[in-house]
Protein backbone atom coordinates (compact mmCIF):
# COMPACT_ATOMS: atom_id res chain seq x y z
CA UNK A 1 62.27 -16.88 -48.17
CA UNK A 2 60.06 -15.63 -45.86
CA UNK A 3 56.58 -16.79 -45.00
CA UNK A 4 53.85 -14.63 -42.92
CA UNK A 5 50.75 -16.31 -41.47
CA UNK A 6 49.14 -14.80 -38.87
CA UNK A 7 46.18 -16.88 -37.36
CA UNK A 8 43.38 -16.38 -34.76
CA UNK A 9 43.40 -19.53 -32.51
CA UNK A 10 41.07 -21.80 -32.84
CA UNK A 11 39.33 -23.73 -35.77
CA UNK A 12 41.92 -21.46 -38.35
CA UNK A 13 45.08 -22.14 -36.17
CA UNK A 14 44.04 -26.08 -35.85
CA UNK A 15 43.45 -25.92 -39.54
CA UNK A 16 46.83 -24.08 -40.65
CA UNK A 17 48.52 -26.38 -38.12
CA UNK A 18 47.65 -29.97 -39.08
CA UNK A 19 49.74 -32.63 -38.88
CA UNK A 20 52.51 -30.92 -37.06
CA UNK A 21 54.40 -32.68 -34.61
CA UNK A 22 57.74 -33.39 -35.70
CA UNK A 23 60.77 -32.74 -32.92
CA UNK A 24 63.36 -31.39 -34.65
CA UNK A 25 62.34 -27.80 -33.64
CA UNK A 26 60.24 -27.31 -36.83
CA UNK A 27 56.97 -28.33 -37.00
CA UNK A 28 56.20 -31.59 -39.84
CA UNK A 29 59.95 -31.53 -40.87
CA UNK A 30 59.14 -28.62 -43.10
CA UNK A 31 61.72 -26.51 -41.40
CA UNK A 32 59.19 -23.81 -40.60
CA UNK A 33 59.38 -22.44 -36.59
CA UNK A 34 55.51 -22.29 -35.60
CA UNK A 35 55.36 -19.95 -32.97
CA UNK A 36 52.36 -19.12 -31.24
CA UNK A 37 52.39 -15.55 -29.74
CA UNK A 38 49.84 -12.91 -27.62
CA UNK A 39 49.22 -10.12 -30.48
CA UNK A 40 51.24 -7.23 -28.34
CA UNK A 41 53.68 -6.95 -27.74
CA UNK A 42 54.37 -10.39 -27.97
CA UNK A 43 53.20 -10.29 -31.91
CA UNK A 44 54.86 -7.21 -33.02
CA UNK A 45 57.95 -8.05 -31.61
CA UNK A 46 58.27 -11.79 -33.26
CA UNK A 47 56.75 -9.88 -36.44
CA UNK A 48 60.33 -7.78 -35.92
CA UNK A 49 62.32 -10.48 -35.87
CA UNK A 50 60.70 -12.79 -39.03
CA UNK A 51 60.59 -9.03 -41.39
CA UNK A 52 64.24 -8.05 -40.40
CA UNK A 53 66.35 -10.81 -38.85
CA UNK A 54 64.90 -14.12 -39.71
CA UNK A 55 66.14 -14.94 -42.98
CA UNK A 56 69.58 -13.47 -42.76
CA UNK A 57 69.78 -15.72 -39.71
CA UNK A 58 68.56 -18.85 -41.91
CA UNK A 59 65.13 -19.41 -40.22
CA UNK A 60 61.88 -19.11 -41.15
CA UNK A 61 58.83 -17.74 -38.84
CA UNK A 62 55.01 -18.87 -38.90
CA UNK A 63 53.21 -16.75 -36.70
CA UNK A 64 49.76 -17.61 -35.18
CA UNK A 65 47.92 -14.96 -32.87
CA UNK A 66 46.17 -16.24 -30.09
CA UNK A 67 43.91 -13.63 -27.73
CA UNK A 68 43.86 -15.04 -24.39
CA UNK A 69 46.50 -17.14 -22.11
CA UNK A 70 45.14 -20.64 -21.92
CA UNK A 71 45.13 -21.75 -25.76
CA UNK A 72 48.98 -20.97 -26.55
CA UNK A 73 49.73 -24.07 -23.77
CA UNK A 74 47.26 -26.12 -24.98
CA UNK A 75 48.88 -26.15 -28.72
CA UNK A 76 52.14 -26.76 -27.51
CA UNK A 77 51.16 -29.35 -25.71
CA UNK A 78 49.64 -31.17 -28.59
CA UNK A 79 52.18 -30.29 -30.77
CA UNK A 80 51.05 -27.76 -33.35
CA UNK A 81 53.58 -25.56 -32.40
CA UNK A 82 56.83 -25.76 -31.68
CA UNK A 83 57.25 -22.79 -29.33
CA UNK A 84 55.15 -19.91 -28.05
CA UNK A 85 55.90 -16.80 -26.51
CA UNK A 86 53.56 -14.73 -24.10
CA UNK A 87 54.11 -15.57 -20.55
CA UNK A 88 56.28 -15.23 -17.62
CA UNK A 89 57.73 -18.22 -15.58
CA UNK A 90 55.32 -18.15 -12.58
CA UNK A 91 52.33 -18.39 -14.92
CA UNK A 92 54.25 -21.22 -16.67
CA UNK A 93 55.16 -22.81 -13.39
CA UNK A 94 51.40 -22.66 -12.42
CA UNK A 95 50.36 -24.27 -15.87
CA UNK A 96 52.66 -26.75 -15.44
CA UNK A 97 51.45 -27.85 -12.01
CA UNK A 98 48.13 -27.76 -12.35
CA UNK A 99 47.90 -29.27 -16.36
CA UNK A 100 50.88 -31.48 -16.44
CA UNK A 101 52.75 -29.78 -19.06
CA UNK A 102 56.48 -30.71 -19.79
CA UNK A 103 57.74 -27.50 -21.49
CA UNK A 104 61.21 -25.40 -21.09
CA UNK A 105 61.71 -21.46 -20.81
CA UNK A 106 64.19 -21.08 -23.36
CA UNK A 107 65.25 -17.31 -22.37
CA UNK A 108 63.93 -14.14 -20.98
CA UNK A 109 62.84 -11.85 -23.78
CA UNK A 110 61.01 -8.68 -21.79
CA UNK A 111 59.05 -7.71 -19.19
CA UNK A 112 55.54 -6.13 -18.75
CA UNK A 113 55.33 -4.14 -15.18
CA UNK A 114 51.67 -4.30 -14.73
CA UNK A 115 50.03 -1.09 -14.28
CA UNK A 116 46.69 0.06 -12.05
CA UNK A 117 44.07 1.93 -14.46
CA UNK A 118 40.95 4.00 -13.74
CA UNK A 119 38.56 6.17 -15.90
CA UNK A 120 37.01 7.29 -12.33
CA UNK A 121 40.01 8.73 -10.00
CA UNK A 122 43.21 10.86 -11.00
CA UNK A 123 44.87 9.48 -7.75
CA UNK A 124 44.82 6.18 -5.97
CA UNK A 125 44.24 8.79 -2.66
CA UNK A 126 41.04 9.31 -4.08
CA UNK A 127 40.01 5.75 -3.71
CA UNK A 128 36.99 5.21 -0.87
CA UNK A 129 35.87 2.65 1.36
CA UNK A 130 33.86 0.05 -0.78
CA UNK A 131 35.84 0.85 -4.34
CA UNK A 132 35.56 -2.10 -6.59
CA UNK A 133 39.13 -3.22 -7.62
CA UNK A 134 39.45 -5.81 -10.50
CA UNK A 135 42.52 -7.89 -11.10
CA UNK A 136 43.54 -11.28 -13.07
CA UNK A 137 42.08 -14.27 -11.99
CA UNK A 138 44.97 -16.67 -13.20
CA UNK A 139 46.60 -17.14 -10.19
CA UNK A 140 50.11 -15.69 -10.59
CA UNK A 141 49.12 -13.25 -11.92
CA UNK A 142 46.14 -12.40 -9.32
CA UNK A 143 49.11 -12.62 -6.95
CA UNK A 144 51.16 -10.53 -9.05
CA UNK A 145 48.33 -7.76 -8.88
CA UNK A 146 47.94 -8.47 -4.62
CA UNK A 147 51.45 -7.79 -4.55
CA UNK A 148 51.25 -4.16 -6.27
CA UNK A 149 48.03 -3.41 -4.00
CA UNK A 150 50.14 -4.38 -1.30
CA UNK A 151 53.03 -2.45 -2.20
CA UNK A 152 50.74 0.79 -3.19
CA UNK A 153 49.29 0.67 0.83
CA UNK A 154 45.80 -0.03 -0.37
CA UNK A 155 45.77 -3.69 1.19
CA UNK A 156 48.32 -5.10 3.77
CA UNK A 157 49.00 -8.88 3.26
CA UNK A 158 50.64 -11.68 5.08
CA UNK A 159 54.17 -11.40 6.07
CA UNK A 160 54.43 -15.57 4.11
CA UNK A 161 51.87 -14.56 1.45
CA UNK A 162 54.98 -13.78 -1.19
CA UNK A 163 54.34 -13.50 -5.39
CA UNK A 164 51.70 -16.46 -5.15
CA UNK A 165 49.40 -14.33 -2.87
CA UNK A 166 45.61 -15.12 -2.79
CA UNK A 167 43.20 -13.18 -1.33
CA UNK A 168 43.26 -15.70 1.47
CA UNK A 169 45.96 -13.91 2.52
CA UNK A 170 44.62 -10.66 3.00
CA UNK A 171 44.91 -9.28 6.26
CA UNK A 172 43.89 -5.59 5.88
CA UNK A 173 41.20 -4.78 2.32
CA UNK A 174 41.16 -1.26 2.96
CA UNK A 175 37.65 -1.01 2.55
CA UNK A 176 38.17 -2.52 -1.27
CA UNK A 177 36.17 -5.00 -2.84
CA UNK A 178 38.49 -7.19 -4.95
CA UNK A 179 37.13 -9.16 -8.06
CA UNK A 180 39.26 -11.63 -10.16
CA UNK A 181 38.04 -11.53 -13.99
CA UNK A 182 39.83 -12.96 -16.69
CA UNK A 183 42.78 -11.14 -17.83
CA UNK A 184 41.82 -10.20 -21.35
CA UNK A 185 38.35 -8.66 -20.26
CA UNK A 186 40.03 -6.22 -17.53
CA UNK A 187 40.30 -3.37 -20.48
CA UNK A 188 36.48 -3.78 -21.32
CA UNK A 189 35.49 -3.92 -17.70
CA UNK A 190 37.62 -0.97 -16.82
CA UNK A 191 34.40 1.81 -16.75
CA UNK A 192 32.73 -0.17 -14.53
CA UNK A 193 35.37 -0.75 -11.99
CA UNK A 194 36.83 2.07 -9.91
CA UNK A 195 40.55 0.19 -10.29
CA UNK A 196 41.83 -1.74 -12.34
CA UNK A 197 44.91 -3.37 -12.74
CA UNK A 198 46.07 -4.85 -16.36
CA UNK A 199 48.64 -6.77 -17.86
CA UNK A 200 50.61 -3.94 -19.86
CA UNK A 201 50.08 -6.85 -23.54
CA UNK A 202 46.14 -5.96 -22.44
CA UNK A 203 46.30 -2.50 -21.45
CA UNK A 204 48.39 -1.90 -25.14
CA UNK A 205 45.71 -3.85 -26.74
CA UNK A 206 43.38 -1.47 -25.28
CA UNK A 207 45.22 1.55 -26.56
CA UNK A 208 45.82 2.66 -23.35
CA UNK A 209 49.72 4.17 -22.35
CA UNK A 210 51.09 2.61 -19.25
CA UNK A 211 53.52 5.60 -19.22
CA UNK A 212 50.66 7.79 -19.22
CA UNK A 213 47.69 6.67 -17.85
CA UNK A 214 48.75 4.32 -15.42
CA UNK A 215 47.87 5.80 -11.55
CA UNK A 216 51.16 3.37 -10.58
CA UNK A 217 53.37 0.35 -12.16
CA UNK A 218 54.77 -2.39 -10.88
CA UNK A 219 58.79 -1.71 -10.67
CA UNK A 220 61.10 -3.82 -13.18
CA UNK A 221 63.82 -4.06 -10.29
CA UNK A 222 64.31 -7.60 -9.33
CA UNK A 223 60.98 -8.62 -11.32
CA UNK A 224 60.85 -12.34 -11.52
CA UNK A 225 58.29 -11.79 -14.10
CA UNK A 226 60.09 -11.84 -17.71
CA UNK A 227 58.07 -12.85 -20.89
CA UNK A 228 59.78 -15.94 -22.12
CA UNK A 229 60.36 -18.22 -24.94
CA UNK A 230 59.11 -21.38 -24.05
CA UNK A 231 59.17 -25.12 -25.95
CA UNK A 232 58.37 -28.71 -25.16
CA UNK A 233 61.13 -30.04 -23.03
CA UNK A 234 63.52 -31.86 -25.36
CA UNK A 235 63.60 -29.13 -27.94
CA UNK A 236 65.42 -26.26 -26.22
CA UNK A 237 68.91 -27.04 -27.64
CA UNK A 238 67.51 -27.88 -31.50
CA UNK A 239 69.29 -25.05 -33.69
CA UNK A 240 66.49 -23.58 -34.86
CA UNK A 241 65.55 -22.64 -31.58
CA UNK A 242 68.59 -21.59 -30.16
CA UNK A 243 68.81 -19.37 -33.30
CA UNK A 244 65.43 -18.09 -32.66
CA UNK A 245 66.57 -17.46 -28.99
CA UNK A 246 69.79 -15.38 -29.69
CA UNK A 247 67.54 -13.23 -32.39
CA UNK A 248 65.07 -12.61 -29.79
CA UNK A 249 67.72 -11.31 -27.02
CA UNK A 250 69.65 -9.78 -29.93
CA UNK A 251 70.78 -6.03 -29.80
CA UNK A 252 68.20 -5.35 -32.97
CA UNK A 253 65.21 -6.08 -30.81
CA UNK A 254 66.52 -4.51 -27.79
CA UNK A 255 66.40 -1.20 -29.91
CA UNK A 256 62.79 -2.27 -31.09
CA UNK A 257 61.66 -2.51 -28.02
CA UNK A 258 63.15 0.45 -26.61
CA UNK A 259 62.02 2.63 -29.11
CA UNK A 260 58.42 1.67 -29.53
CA UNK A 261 56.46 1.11 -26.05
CA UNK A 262 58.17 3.91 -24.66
CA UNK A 263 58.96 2.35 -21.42
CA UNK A 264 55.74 -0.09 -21.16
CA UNK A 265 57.93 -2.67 -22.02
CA UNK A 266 61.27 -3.43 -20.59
CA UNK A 267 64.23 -5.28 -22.24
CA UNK A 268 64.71 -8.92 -20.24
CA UNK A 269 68.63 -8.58 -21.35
């Protein structure tokens, strides 16, 4: 049997999800998975799995949709979920410095190469002295987005400054004014910015097409920045999630997610 609940986080998701806890990999023994996902691709693709692999695999799904990057942690921390899935390692690293979490990447599902955006200039040539250029504040991910500046020639940075780049370690602006906003406004604050550059979940969110309308994209050569499956430390070998793990890196959702972001979104395996 299959069971669908999808949940904005918050006072729904801390009602669906009370009295969870257990550690058996299924959240209060009742052999439901609670994972907590990032609506897209994130959502569609565990939505995949749970409508076309789940049960056949002997596992069943509860979804709950969260809409920014902070709140999926913070339940599987306290323990109303038993896994989420919507970040990369080096923003999991960072959360796990800075908040104390004790959590596991499980495996590399996909990656997002993040992608500059304007609705001002065709070309990033066409970008002057004193452009306003808006990137994630989170900090690996603000370093992420340094890193494709860099790489573009619109800022030089630091020869040390490497993926967790601040703008302390710009050497060379360009002219550019750089703003950090929070990653899931970037899309809304796009007209008013002449750059800016999104997380691809965001920009898809936005109905925007990375393939398309992105001025330039991060490469997915060497990219140390794979969405992963992650769960509290302890749990990584229960067989529900090792299940969930192989369905998740299976061939099945390779082909899903080859044939639906057209190239947005890159298969980890």
């Amino acid at each position: 049997m299959k069971r669908t609940t999808i949940a904005v986080a918050g006072l729904a998701s801390a009602v669906l999800l009370a009295g969870c806890g257990a550690d058996d990999g299924s959240s209060a023994g009742d052999g439901v998975v609670r994972v907590g996902v990032t609506p897209v691709p994130h959502g569609e693709i565990m939505q995949f799995v749970q409508d076309e692999l789940a049960e056949d695999a002997g596992i069943e799904l509860e979804l709950v949709e969260f809409t920014d990057y902070v709140q999926p942690n913070v339940a599987l921390s306290e323990g109303e979920l038993d896994a989420n899935f919507f970040q990369h390692v080096p923003y999991l690293d960072a959360q796990e410095a800075d908040r104390g979490y004790d959590f596991e990447a499980v495996t590399p599902v996909h990656l997002e190469p993040l992608g500059m955006y304007s609705t001002k200039i065709d070309s990033l040539s066409q970008l002057s002295s004193g452009a306003q250029v808006i990137i994630p504040n989170d900090p690996s991910n603000s370093g992420r987005a340094l890193n494709l500046l860099a790489d573009e020639g619109l800022i030089e940075l630091a020869d040390d400054a490497g993926i967790s780049a601040t703008r302390q370690d710009i050497v060379d602006d360009g002219g550019l004014e750089i703003e950090e906003l929070e990653a899931a406004s970037l899309p809304r604050s796009l007209p008013d910015a002449d750059l800016a550059v999104i997380n691809t979940n965001y920009a898809l969110e936005a109905d925007l097409a990375p393939g398309e309308d992105a001025l330039a994209m991060e490469s997915a050569e060497d990219n140390p920045y794979a969405n992963v499956l992650v769960v509290p430390t302890g749990s990584e070998n229960s067989e529900s999630i090792s299940t969930l793990a192989d369905l998740l890196t299976s061939e099945e959702v390779v082909r899903f997610i080859e044939e639906n972001y057209d190239g947005a979104i890159v298969p980890a395996a």
